[in-house]
Protein backbone atom coordinates (compact mmCIF):
# COMPACT_ATOMS: atom_id res chain seq x y z
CA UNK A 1 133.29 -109.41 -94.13
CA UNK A 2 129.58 -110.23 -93.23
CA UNK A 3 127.97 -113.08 -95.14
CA UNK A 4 124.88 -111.97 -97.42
CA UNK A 5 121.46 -112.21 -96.64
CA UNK A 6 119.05 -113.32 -98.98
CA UNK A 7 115.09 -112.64 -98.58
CA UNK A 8 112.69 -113.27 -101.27
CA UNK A 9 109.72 -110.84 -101.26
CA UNK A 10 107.21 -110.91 -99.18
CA UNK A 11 108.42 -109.70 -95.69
CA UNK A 12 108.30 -107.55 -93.36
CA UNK A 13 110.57 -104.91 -91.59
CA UNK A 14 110.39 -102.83 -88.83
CA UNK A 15 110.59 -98.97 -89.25
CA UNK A 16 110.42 -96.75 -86.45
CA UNK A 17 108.51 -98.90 -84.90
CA UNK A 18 105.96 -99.58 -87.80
CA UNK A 19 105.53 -102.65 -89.94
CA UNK A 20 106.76 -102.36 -93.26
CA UNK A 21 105.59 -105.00 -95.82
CA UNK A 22 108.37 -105.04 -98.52
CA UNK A 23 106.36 -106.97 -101.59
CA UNK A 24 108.47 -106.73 -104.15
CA UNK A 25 112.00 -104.86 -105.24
CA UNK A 26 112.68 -104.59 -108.88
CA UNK A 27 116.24 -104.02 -109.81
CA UNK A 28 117.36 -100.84 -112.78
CA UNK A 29 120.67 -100.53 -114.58
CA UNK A 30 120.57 -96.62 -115.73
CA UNK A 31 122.64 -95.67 -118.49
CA UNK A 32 125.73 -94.53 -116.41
CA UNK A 33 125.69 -97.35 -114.95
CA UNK A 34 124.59 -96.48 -111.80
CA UNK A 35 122.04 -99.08 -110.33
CA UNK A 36 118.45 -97.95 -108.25
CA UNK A 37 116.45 -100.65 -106.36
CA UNK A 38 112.32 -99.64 -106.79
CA UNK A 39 110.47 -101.46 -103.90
CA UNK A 40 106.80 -102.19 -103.95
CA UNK A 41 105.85 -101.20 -100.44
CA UNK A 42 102.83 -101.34 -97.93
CA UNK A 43 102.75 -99.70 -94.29
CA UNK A 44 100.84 -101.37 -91.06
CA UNK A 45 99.98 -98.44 -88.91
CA UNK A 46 97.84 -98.74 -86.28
CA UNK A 47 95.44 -101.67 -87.77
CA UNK A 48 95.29 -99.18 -91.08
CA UNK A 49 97.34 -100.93 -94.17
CA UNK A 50 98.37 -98.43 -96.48
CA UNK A 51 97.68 -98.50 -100.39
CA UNK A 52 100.84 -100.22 -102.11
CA UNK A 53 103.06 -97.89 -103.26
CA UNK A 54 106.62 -97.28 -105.01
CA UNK A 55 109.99 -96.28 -103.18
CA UNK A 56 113.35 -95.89 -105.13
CA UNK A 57 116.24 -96.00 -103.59
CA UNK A 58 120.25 -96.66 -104.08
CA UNK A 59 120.30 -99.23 -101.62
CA UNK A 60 118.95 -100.72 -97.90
CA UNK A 61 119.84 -97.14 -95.82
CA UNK A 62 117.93 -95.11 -98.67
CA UNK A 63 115.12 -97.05 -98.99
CA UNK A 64 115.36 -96.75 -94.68
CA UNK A 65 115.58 -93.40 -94.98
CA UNK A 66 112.77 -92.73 -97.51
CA UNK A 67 110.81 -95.12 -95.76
CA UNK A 68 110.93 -93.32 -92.55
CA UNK A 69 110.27 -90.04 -93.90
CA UNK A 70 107.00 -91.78 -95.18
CA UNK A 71 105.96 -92.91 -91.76
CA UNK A 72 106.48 -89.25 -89.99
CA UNK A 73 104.34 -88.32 -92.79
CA UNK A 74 101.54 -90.06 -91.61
CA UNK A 75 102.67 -90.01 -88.08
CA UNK A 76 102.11 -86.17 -88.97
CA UNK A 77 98.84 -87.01 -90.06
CA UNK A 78 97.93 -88.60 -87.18
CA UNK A 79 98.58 -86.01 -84.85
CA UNK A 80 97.26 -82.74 -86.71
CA UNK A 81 93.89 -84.57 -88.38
CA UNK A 82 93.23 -87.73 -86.11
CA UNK A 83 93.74 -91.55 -86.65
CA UNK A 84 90.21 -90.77 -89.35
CA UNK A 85 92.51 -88.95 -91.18
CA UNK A 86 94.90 -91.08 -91.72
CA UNK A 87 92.69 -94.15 -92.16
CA UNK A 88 91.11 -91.85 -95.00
CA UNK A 89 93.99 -90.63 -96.68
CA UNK A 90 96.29 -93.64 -96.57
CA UNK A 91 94.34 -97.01 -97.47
């Protein structure tokens, strides 16, 4: 059994190699009792921070996951439109 980690909102994690600025995770009870995390989130990339913006998820590997599908979004970006692009689209 691994001991719980506690962090308390602000901080920062590393996806894909991309700073990831968690600000703040809310916590919903649906009625089936099922539970869904929604994280206030903010990506570094390349000097460009990104407008804050929602991510629901089940728990840490889905908000991973939905995190980096955000990031090869913009990683997408990047390499179709240019780093201008991205700059314009994302902050």
């Amino acid at each position: 059994m691994q001991p719980a980690t506690i962090q308390l909102p602000p901080f920062t994690i590393v996806v894909d190699e991309v700073p990831v600025l968690i600000i703040e995770v809310r916590k919903f009870e649906l009625f089936g009792g099922d539970v869904i995390y929604s994280a206030s989130v903010q990506i570094l990339y390349k000097g460009i921070r990104s407008k804050v913006f929602p991510v629901d998820a089940k728990d840490y590997n889905g908000l991973i996951n939905k995190l980096k599908a955000e990031i090869d979004k913009v990683k997408f970006i990047e390499y179709a439109y240019g780093l201008d692009e991205v700059r314009r689209l994302i902050s």
